[in-house]
C-alpha atoms as a PDB file:
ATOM      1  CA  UNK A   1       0.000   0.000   0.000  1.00  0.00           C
ATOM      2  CA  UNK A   2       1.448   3.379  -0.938  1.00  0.00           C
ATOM      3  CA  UNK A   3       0.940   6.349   1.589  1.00  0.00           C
ATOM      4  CA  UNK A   4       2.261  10.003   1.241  1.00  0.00           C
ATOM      5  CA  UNK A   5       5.637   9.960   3.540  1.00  0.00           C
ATOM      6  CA  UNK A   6       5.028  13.919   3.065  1.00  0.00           C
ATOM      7  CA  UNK A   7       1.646  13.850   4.829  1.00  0.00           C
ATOM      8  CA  UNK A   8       2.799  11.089   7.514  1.00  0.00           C
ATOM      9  CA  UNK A   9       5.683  13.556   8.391  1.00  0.00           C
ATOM     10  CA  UNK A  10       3.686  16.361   8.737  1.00  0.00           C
ATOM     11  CA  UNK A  11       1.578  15.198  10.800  1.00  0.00           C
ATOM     12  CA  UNK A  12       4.211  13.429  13.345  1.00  0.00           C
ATOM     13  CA  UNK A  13       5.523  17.199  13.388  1.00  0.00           C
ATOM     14  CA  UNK A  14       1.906  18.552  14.796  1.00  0.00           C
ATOM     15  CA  UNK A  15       2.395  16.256  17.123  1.00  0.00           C
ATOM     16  CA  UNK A  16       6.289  16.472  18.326  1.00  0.00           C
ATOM     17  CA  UNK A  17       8.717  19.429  17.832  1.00  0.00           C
ATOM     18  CA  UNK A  18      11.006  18.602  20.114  1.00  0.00           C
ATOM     19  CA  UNK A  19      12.947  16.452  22.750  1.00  0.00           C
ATOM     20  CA  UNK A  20      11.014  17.959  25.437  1.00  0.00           C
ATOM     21  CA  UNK A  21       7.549  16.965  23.496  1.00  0.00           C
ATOM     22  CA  UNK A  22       8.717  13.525  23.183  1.00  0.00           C
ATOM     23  CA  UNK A  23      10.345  13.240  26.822  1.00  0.00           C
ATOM     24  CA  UNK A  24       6.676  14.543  27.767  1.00  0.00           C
ATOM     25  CA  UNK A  25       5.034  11.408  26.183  1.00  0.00           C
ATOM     26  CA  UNK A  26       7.236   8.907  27.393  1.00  0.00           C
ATOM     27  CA  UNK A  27       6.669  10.056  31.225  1.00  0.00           C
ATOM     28  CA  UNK A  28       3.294  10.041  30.785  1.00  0.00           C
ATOM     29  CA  UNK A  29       3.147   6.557  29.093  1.00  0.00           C
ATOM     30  CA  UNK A  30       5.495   5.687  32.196  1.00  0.00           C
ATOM     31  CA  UNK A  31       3.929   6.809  34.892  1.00  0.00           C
ATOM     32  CA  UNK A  32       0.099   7.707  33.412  1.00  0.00           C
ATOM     33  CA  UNK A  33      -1.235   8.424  37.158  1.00  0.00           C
ATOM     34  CA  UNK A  34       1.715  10.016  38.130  1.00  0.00           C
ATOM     35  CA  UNK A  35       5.427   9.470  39.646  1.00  0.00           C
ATOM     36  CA  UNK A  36       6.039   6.286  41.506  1.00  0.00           C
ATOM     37  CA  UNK A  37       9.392   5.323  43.433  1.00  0.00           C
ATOM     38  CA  UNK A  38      10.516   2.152  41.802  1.00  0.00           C
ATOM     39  CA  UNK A  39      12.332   1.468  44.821  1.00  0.00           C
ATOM     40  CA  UNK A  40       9.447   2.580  48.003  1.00  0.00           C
ATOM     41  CA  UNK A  41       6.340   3.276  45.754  1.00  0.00           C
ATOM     42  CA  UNK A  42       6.307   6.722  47.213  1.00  0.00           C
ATOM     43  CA  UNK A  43       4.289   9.077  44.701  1.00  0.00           C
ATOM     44  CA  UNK A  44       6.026  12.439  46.031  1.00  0.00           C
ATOM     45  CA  UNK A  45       9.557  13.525  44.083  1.00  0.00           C
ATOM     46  CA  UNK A  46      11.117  16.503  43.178  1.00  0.00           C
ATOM     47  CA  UNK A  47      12.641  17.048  39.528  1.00  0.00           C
ATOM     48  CA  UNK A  48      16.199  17.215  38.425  1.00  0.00           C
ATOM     49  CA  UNK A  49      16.354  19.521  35.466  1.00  0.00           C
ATOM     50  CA  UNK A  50      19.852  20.325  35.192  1.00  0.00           C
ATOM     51  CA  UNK A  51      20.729  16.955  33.039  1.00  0.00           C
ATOM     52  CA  UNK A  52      19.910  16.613  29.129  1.00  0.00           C
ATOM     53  CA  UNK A  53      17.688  13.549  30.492  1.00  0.00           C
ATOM     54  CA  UNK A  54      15.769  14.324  33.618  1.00  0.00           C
ATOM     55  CA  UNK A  55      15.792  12.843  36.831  1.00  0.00           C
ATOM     56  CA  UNK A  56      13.492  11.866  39.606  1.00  0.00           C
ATOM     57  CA  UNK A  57      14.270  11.955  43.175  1.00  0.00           C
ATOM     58  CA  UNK A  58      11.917  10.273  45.557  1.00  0.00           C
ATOM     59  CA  UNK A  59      10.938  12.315  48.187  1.00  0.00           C
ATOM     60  CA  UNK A  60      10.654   9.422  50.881  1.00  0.00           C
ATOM     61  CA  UNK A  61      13.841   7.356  50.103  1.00  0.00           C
ATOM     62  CA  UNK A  62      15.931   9.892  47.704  1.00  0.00           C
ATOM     63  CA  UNK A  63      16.237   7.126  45.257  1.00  0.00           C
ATOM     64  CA  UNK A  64      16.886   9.054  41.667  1.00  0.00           C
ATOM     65  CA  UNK A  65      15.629   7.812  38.574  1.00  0.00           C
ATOM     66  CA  UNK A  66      15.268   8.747  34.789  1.00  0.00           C
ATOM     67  CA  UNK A  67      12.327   7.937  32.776  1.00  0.00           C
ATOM     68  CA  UNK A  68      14.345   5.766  30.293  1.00  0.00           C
ATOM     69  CA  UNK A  69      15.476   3.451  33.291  1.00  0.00           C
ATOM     70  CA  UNK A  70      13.695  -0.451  32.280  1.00  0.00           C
ATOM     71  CA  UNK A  71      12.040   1.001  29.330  1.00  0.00           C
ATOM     72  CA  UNK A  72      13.429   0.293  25.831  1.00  0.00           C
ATOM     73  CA  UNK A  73      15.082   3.274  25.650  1.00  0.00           C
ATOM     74  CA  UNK A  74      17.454   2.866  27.968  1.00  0.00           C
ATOM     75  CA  UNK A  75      20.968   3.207  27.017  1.00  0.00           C
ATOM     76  CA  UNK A  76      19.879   5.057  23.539  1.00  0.00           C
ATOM     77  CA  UNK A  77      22.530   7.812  22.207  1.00  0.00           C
ATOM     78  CA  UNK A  78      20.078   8.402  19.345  1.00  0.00           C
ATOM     79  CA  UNK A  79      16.971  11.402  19.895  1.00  0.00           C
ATOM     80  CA  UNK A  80      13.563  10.661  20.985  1.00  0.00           C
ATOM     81  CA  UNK A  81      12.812  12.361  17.925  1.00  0.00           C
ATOM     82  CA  UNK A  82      14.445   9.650  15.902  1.00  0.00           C
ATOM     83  CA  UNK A  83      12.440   6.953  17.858  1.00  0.00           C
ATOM     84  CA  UNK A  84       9.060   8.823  17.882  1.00  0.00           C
ATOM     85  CA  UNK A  85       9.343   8.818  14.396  1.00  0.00           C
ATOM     86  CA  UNK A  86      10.335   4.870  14.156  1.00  0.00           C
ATOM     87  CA  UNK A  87       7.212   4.213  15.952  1.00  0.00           C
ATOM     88  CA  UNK A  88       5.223   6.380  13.611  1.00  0.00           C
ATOM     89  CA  UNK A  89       6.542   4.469  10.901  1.00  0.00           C
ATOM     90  CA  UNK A  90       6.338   1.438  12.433  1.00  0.00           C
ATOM     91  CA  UNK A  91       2.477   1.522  12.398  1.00  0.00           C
ATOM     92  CA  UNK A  92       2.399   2.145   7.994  1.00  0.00           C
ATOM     93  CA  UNK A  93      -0.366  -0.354   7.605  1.00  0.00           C
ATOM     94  CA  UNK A  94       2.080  -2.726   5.980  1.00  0.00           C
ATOM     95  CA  UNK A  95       5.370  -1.542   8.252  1.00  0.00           C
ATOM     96  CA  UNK A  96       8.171  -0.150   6.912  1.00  0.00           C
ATOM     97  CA  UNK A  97      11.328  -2.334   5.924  1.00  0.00           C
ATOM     98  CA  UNK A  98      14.867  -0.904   7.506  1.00  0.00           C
ATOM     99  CA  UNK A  99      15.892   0.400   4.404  1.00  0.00           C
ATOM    100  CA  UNK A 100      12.808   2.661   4.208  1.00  0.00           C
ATOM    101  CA  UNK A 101      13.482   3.672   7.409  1.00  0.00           C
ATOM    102  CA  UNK A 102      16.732   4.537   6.976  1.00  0.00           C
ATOM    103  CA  UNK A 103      15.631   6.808   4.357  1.00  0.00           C
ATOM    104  CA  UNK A 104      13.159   8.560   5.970  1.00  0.00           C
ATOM    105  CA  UNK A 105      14.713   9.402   9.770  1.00  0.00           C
ATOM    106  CA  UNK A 106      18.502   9.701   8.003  1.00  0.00           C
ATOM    107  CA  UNK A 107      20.154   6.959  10.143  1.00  0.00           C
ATOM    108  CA  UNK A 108      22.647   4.493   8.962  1.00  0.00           C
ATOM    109  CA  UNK A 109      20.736   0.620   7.926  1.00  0.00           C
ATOM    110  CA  UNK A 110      22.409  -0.786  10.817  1.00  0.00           C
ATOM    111  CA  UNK A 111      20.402   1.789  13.339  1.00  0.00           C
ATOM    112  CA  UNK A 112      17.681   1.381  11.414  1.00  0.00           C
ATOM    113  CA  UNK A 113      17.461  -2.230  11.338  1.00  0.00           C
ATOM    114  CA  UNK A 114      18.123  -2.270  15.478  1.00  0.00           C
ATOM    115  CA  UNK A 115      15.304   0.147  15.953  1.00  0.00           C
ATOM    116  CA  UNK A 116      12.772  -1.956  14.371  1.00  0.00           C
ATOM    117  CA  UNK A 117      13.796  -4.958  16.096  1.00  0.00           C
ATOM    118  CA  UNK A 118      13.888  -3.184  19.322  1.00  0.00           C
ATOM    119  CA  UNK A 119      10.528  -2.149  18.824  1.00  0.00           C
ATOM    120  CA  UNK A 120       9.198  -6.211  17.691  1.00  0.00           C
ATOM    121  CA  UNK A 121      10.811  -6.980  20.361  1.00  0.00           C
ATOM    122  CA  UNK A 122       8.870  -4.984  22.781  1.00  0.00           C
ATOM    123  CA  UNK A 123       5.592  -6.057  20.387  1.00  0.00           C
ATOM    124  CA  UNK A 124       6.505  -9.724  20.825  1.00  0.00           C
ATOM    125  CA  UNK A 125       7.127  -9.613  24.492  1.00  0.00           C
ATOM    126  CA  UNK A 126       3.489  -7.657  24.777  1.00  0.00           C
ATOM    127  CA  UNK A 127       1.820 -10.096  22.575  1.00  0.00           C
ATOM    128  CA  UNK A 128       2.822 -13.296  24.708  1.00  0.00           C
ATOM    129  CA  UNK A 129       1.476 -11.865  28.038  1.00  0.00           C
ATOM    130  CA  UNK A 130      -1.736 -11.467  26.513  1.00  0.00           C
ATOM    131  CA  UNK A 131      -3.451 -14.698  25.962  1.00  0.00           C
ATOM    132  CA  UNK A 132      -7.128 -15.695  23.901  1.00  0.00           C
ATOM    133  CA  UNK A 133     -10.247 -15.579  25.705  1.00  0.00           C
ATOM    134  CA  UNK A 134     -13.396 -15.683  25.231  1.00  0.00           C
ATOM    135  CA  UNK A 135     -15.081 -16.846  21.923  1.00  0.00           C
ATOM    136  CA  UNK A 136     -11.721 -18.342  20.983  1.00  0.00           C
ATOM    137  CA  UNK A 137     -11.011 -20.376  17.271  1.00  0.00           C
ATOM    138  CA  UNK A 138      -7.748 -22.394  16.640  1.00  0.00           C
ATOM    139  CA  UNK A 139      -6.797 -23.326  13.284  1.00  0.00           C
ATOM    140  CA  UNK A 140      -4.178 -25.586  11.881  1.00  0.00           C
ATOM    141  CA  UNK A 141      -2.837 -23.870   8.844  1.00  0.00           C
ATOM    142  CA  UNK A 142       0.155 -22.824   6.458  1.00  0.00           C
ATOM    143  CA  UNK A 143       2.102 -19.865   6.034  1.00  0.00           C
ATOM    144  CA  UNK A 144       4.252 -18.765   2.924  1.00  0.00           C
ATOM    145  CA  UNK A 145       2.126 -19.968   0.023  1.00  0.00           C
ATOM    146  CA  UNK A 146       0.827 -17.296  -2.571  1.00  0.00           C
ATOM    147  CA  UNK A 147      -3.079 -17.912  -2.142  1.00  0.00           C
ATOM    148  CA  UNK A 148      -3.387 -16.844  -5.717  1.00  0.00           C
ATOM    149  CA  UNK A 149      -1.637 -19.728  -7.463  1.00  0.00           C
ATOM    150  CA  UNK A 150      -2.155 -23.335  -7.731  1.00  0.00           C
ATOM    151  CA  UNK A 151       1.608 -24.140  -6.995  1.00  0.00           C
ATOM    152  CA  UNK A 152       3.510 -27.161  -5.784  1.00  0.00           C
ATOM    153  CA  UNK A 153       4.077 -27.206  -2.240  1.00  0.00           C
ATOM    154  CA  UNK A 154       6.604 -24.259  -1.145  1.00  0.00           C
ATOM    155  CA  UNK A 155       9.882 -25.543   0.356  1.00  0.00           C
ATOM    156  CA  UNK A 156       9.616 -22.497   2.230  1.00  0.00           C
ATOM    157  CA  UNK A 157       5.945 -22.870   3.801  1.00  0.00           C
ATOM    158  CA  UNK A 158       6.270 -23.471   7.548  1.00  0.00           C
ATOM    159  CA  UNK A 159       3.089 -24.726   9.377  1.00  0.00           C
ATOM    160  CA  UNK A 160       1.166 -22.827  11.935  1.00  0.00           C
ATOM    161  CA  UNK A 161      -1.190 -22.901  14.663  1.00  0.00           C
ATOM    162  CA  UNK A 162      -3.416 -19.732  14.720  1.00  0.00           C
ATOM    163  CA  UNK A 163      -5.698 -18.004  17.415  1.00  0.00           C
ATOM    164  CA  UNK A 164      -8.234 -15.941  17.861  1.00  0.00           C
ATOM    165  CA  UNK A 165     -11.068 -14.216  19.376  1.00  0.00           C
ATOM    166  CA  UNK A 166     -14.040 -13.541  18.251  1.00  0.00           C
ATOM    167  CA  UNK A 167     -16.135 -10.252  19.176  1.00  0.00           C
ATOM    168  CA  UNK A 168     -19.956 -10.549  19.492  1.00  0.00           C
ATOM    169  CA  UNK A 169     -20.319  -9.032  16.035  1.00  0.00           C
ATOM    170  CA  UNK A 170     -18.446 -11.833  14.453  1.00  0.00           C
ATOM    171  CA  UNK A 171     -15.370  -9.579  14.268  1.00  0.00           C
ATOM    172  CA  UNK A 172     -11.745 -10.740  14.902  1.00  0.00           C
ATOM    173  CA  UNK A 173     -10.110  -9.048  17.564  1.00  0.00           C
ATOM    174  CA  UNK A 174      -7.059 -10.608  18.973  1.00  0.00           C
ATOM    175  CA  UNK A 175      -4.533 -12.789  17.137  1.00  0.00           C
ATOM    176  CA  UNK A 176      -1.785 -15.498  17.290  1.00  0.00           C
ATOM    177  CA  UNK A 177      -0.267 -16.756  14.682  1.00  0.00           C
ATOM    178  CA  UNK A 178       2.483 -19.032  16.307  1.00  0.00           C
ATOM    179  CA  UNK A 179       5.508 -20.974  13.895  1.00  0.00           C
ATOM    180  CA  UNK A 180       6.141 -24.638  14.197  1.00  0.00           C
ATOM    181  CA  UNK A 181       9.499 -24.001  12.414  1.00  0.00           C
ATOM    182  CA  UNK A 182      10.692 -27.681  12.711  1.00  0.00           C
ATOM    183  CA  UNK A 183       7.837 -28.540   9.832  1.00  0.00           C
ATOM    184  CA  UNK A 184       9.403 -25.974   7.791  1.00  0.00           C
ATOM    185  CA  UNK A 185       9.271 -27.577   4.135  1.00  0.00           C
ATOM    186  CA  UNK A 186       7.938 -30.580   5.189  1.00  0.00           C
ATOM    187  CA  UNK A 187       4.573 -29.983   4.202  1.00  0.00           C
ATOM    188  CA  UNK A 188       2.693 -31.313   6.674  1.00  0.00           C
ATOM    189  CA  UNK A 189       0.561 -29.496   9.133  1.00  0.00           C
ATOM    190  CA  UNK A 190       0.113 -29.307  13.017  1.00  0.00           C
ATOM    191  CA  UNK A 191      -1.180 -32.319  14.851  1.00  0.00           C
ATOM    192  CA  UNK A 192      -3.864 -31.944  17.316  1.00  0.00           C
ATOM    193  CA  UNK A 193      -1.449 -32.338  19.854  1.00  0.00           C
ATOM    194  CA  UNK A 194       0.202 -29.419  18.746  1.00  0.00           C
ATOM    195  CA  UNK A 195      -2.747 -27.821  18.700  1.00  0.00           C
ATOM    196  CA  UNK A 196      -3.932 -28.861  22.459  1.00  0.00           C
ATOM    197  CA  UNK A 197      -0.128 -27.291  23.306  1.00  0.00           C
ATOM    198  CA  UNK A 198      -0.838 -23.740  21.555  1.00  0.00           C
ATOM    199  CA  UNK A 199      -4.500 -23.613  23.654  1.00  0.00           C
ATOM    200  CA  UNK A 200      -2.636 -24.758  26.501  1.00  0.00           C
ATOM    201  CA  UNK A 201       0.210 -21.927  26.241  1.00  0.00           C
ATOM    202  CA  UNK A 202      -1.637 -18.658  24.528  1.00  0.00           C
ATOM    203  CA  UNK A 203      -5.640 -19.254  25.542  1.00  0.00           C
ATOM    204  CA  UNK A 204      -6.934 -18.770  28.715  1.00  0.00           C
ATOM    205  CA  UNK A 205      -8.959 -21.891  29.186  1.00  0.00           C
ATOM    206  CA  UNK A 206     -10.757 -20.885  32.009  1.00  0.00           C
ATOM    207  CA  UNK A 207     -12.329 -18.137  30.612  1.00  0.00           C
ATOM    208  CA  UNK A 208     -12.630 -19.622  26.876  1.00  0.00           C
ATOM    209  CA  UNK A 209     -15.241 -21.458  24.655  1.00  0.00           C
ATOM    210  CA  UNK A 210     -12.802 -22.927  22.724  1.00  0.00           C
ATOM    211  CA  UNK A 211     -13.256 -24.356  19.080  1.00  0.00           C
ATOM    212  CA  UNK A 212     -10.208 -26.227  16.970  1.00  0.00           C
ATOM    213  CA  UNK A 213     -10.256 -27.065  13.727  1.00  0.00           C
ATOM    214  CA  UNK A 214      -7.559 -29.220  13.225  1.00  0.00           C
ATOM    215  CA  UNK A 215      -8.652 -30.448   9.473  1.00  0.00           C
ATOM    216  CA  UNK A 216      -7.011 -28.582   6.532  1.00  0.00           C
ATOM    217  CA  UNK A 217     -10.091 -28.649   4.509  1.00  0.00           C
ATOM    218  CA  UNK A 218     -12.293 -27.543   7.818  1.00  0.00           C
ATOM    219  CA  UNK A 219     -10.551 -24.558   8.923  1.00  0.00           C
ATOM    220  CA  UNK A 220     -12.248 -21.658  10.071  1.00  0.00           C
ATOM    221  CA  UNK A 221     -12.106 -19.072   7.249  1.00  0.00           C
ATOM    222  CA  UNK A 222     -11.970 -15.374   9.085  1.00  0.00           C
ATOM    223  CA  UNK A 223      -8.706 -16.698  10.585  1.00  0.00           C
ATOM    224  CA  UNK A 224      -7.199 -18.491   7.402  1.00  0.00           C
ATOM    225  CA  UNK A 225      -7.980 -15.311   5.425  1.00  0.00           C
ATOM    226  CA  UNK A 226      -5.616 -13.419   8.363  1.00  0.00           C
ATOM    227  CA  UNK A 227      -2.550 -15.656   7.425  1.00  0.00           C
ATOM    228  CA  UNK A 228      -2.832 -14.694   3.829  1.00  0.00           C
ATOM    229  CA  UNK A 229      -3.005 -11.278   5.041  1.00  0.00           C
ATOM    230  CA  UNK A 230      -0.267 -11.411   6.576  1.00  0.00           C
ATOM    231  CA  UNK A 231       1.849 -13.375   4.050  1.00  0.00           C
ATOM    232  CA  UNK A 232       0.877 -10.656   1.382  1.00  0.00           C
ATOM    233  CA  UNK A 233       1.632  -7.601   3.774  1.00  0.00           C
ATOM    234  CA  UNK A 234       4.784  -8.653   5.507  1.00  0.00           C
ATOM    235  CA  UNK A 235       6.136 -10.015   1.490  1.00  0.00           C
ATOM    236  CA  UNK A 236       5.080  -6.734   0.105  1.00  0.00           C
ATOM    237  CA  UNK A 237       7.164  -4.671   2.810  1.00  0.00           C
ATOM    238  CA  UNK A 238       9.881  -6.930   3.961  1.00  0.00           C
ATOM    239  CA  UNK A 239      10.414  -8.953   0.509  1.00  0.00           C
ATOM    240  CA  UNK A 240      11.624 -12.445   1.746  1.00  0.00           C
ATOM    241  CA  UNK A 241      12.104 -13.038   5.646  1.00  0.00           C
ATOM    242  CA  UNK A 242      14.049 -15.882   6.870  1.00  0.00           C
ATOM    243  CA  UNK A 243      13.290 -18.116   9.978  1.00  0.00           C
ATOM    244  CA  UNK A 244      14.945 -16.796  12.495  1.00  0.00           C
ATOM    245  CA  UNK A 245      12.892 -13.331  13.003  1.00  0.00           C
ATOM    246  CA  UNK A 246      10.018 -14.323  10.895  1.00  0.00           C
ATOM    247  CA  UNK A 247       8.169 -15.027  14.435  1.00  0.00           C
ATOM    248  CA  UNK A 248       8.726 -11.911  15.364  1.00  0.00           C
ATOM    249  CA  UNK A 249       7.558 -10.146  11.885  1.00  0.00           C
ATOM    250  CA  UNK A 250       4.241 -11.981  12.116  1.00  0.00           C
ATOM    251  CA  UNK A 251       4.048 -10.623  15.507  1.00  0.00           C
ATOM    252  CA  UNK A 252       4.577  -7.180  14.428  1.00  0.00           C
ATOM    253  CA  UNK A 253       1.859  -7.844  11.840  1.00  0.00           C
ATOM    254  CA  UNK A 254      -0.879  -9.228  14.633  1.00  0.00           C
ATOM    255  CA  UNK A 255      -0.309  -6.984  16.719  1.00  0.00           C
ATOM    256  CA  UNK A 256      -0.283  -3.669  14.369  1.00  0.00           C
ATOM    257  CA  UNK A 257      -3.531  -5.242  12.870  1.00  0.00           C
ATOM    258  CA  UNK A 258      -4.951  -5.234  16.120  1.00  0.00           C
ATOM    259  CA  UNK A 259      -3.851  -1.369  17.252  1.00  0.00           C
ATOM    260  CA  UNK A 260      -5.542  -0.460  13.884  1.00  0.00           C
ATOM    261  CA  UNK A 261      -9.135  -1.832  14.741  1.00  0.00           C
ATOM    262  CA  UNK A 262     -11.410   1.394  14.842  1.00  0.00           C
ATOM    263  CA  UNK A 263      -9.534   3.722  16.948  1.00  0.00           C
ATOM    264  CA  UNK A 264      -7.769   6.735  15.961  1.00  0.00           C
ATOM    265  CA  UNK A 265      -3.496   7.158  15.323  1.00  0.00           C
ATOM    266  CA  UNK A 266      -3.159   9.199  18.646  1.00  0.00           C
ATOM    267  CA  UNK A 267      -4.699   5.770  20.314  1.00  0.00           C
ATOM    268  CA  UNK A 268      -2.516   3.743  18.484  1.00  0.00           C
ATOM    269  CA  UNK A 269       0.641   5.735  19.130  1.00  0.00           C
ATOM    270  CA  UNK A 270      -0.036   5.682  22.732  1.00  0.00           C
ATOM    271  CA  UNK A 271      -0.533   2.141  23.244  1.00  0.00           C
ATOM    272  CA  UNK A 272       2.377   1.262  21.227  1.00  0.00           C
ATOM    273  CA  UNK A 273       4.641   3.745  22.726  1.00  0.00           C
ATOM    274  CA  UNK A 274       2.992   1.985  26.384  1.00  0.00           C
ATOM    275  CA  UNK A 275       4.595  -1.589  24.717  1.00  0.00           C
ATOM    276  CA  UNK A 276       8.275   0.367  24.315  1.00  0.00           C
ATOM    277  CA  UNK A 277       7.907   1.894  27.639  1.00  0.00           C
ATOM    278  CA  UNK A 278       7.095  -1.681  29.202  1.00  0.00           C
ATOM    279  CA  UNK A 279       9.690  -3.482  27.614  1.00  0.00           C
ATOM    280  CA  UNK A 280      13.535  -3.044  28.719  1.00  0.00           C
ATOM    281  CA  UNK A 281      16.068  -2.767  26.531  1.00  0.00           C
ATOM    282  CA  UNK A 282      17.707  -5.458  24.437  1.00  0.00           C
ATOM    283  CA  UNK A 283      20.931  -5.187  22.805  1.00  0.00           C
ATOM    284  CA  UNK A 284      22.038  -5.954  19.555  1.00  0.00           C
ATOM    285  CA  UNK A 285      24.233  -8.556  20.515  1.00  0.00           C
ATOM    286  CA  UNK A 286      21.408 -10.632  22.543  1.00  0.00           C
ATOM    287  CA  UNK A 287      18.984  -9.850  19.036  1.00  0.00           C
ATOM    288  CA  UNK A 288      21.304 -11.709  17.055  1.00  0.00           C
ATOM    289  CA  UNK A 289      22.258 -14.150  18.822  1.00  0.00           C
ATOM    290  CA  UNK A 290      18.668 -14.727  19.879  1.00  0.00           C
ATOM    291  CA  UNK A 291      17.506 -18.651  17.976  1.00  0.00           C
ATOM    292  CA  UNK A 292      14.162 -19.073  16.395  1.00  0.00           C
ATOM    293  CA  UNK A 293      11.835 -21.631  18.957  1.00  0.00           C
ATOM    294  CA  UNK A 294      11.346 -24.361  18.251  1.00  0.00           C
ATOM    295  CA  UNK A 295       7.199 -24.342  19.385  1.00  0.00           C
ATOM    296  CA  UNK A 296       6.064 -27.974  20.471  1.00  0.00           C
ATOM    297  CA  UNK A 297       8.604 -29.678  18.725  1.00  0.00           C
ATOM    298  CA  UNK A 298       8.618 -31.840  22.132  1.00  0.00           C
ATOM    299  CA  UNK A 299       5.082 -32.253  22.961  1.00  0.00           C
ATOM    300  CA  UNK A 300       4.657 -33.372  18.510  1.00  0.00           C
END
């Protein structure tokens, strides 16, 4: 999908001017009914001005600390600007590949590829603390085949076990779509075991009416559309993903599909700046060295 970079710019810059606009945002994501001591809990503090980033000092214990402290910012040497504008990007409707980015925010690749991770990363750990519920539908599908052909089977299709809810209205709200990478190629599909694992791990049973569909020919449609979806978004932005991240890209997608339900950008900024702000920071070095799961694999 094309959009006008021009507009999307000029409307982040409505929003933030400066480092003081975006240092504004992240306290309030931080700390939305005000200061609390991560040491004592105290709520009272006085405010340290005199450093570029600002400090906190608890009035109770005198513990100081900085807004950045456990959130994925921590550690940065690169503007708030720079990452206000990554996570503007970051919700395109289809994403935004590093290259793009780079282009846009005038970073090198390498920056530009650690910011996005950074930010799936924060996505990916939201996404697993938030499991089904509810009217919940499980599928046993395939992911990396072009819906539009009749083609051979794709070395490259990996079989998955998706989730989701379903609202009152018959809408989708929430969903999983979770890689069993060690059926990459193979062909074949996951086994009802498999499927009684991914309930077990991402759907809160107790709270659920749960219905698999564990045939290929019986799936539940809504939720096999979403896996097309998502092939044809994520291959239109990212071109070809390998294994070890693709979890994480089809997180992204879930995830930004699901901030994008009716709700205006503002909302959607906010709750995924609330992810970044959750998340500490990783480093590049535990990224990459970071090995695709292997979901199930024992419980097949």
């Amino acid at each position: 999908m094309e959009v006008n970079m021009d507009m999307i710019h000029h409307l982040f810059n409505k929003h933030y001017t400066s480092e003081q606009d975006c240092m504004d945002a992240l306290v309030a994501a931080k700390w939305p009914t005000g200061f609390v001591c991560p040491r004592c809990a105290y709520t009272g503090c006085s405010h340290l001005t005199s450093r570029h980033i600002p400090l906190f000092q608890c009035e109770n214990c005198g513990h100081q600390t900085s807004p950045l402290v456990g959130t994925l910012f921590e550690g940065t040497h690169l503007p708030l600007l720079k990452w206000f504008q990554a996570i503007e990007l970051f919700l395109l409707p289809d994403g935004i590949s590093a290259m793009r980015l780079h282009q846009e925010i005038r970073v090198t690749y390498k920056t530009a590829w650690l910011m996005l991770h950074k930010i799936r990363h924060a996505v990916s750990e939201f996404d697993a603390r938030e499991r089904l519920s509810g009217d919940v539908k499980v599928n046993c599908d395939r992911y990396g085949t072009n819906p539009s052909r009749c083609q051979h089977p794709n070395p490259f299709a990996t079989a998955v076990v998706t989730g989701c809810t379903v609202t009152e209205s018959g809408d989708l709200d929430q969903i999983k779509i979770h890689l069993l990478l060690h059926k990459r190629g193979t062909g074949n599909r996951a086994t009802r075991h498999e499927l009684a694992a991914f309930i077990n791990e991402h759907v809160d049973v107790e709270t659920s009416t749960i219905h698999a569909f564990p045939l290929a020919y019986k799936l539940y449609s809504p939720l096999r559309k979403v896996v097309r979806d998502a092939w044809r978004s994520l291959t239109s932005t990212y071109l070809a993903l390998g294994p070890k991240y693709l979890q994480a890209y089809l997180n992204e997608y879930t995830v930004r599909r699901r901030l994008q339900l009716p709700g205006s950008t503002k909302a959607m900024r906010q709750q995924l700046l609330a992810m970044c702000v959750a998340t500490p920071a990783i480093s590049y070095c535990q990224l990459i060295a970071r090995q695709p799961k292997h979901p199930f694999a024992i419980a097949a």
